[in-house]
C-alpha atoms as a PDB file:
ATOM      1  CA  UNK A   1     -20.403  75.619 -38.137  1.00  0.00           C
ATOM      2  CA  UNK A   2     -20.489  75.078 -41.848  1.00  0.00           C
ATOM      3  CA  UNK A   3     -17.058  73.663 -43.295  1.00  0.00           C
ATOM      4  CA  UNK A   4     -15.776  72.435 -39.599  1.00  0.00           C
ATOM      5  CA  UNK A   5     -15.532  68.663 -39.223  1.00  0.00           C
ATOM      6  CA  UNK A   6     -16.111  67.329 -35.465  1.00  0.00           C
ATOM      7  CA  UNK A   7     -13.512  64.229 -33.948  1.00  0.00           C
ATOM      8  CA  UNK A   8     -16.348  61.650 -34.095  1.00  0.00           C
ATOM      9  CA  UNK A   9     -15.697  58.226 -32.218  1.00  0.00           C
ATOM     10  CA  UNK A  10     -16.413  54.799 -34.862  1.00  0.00           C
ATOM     11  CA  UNK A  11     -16.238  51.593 -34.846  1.00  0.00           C
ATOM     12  CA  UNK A  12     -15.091  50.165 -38.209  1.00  0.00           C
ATOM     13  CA  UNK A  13     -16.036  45.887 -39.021  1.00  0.00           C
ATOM     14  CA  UNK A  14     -13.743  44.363 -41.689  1.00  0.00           C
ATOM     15  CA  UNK A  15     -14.610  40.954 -43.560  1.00  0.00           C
ATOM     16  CA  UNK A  16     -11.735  39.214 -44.672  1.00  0.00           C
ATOM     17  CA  UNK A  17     -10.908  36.781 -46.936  1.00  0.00           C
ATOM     18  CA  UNK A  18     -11.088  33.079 -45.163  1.00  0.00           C
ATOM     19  CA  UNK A  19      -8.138  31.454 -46.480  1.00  0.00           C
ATOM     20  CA  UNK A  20      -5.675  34.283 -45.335  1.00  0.00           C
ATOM     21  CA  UNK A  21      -2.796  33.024 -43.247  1.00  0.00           C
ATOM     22  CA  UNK A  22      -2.100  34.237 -39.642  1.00  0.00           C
ATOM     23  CA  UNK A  23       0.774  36.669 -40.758  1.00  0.00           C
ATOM     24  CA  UNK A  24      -1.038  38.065 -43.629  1.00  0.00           C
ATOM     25  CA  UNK A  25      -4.191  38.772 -41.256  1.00  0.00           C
ATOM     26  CA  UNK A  26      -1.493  40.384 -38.620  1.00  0.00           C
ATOM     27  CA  UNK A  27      -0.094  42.817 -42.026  1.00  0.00           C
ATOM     28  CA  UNK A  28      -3.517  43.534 -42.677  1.00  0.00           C
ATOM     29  CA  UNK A  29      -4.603  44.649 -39.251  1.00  0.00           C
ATOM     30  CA  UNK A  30      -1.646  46.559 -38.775  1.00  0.00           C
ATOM     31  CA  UNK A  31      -2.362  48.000 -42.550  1.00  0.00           C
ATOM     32  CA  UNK A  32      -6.256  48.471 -41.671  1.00  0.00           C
ATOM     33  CA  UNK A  33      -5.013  50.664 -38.398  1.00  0.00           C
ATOM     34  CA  UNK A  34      -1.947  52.822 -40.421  1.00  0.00           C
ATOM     35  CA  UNK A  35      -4.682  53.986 -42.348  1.00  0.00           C
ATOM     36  CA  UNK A  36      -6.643  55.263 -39.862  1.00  0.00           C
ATOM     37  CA  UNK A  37      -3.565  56.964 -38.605  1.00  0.00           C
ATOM     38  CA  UNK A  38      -2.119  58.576 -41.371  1.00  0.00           C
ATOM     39  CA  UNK A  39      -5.888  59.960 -41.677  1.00  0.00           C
ATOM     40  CA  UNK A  40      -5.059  61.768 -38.702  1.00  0.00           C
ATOM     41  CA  UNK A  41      -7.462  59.247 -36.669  1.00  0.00           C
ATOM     42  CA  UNK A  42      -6.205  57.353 -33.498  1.00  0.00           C
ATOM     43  CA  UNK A  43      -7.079  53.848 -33.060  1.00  0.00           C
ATOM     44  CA  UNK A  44      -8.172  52.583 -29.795  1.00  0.00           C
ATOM     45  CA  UNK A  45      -9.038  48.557 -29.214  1.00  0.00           C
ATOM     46  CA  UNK A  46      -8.718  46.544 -32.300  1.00  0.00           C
ATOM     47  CA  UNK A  47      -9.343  42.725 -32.327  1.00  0.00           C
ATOM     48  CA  UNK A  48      -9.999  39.544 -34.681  1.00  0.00           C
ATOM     49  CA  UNK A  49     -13.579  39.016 -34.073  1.00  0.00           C
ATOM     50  CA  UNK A  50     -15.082  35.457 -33.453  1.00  0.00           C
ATOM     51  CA  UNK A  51     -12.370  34.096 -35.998  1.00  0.00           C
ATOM     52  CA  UNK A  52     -14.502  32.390 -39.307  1.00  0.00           C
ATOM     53  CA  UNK A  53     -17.816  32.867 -39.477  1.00  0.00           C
ATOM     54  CA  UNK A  54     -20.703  31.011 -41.702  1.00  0.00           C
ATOM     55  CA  UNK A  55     -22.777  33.783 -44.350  1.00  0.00           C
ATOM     56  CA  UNK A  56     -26.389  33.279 -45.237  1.00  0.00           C
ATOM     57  CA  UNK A  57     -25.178  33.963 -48.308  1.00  0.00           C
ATOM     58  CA  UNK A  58     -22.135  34.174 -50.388  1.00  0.00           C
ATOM     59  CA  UNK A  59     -19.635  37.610 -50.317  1.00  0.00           C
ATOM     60  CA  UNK A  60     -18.053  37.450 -53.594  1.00  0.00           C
ATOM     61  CA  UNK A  61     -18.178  33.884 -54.005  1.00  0.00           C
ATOM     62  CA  UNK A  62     -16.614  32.792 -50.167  1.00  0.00           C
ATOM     63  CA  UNK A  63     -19.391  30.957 -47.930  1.00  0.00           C
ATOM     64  CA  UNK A  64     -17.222  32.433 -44.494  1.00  0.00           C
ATOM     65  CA  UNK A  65     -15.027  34.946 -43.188  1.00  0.00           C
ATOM     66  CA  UNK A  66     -13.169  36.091 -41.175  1.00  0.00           C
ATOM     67  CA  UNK A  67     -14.231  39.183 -38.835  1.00  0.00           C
ATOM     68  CA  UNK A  68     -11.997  42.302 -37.885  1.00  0.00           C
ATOM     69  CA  UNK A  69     -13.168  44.755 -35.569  1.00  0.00           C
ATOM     70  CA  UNK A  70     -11.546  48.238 -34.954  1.00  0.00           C
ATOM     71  CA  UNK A  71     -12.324  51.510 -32.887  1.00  0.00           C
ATOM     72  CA  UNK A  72     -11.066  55.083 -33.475  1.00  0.00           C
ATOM     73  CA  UNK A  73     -11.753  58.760 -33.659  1.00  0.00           C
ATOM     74  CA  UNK A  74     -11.288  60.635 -36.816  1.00  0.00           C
ATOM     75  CA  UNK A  75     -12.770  63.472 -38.234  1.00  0.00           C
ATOM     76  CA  UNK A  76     -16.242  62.698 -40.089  1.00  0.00           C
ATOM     77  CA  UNK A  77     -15.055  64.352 -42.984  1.00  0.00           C
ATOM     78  CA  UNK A  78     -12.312  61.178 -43.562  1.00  0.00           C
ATOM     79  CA  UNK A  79     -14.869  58.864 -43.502  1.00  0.00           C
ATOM     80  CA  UNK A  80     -15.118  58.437 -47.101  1.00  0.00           C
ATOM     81  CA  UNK A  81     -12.232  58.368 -48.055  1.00  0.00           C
ATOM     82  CA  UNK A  82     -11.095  55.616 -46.332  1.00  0.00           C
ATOM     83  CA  UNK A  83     -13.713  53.792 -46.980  1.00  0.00           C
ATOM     84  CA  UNK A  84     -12.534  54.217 -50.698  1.00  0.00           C
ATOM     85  CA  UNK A  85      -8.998  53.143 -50.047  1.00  0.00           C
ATOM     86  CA  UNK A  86     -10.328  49.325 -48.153  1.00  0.00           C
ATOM     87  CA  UNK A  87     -12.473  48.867 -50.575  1.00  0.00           C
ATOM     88  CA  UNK A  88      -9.755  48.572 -52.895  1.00  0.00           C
ATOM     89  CA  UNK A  89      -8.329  45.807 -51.259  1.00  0.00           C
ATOM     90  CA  UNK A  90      -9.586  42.634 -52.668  1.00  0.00           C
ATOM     91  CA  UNK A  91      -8.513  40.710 -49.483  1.00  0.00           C
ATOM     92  CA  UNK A  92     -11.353  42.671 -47.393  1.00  0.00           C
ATOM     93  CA  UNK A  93     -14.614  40.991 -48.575  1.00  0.00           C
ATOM     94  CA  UNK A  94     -16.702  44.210 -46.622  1.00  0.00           C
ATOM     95  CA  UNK A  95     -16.658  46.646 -44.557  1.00  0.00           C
ATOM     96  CA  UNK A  96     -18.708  48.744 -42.710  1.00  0.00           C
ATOM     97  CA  UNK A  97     -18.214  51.393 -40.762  1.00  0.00           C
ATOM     98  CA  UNK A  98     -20.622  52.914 -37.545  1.00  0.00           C
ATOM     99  CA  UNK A  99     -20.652  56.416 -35.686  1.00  0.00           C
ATOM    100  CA  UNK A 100     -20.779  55.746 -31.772  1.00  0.00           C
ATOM    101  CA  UNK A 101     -22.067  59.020 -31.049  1.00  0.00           C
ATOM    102  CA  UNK A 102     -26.006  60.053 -31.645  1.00  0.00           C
END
C-alpha cells in the first residue's frame, strides 16, 4: 500500500496569543477549521479550551495562553503541510497535533 494515504482521525491543540480579543479568537477558529477543510479534512467538535492558562515557562515571551482544541479526519499525508501553514501565523504561539488511532 505504498503511495496510498489512509483518512486518519486527529485531534489538533492551538496556543494562542493571550491578549487576542473575542472576535479575533472567533476569525481564527473559523480560519484554524477552513484550513482543515480546504485540505480536504472535515472538522468535527472544536472548542476554546479552559480559556487562559499559566506556562511553566515562557512561549515566545507570553507567561499564558489561550487554548484551542479541534478534531478532524484528514489524510496523514496533509499533516505537514498544515502544520507549515499555522505555524506561520504569529498569533498561534504552538501547536501540536495527535493521531487518535494506534
Amino acid at each position: 500500500m505504498r503511495g496510498v494515504s489512509m483518512l486518519r482521525k486527529y485531534e489538533a491543540m492551538f496556543i494562542l496569543k493571550p491578549d487576542l480579543d473575542e472576535q479575533k479568537v472567533n476569525s481564527l477558529s473559523k480560519q484554524i477549521t477552513e484550513t482543515i477543510v480546504k485540505a480536504e479534512g472535515k472538522v468535527g467538535a472544536s472548542e476554546v479550551w479552559s480559556g487562559k492558562r499559566k506556562f511553566c515557562f515562557p512561549i515566545k515571551k507570553f507567561s499564558e495562553g489561550m487554548y484551542y482544541r479541534v478534531d478532524f479526519v484528514i489524510e496523514s499525508s496533509r499533516i505537514d503541510s498544515l502544520k507549515q501553514g499555522y505555524k506561520l501565523n504569529e498569533d498561534i504561539l504552538r501547536l501540536m497535533i495527535n493521531s487518535l488511532e494506534k
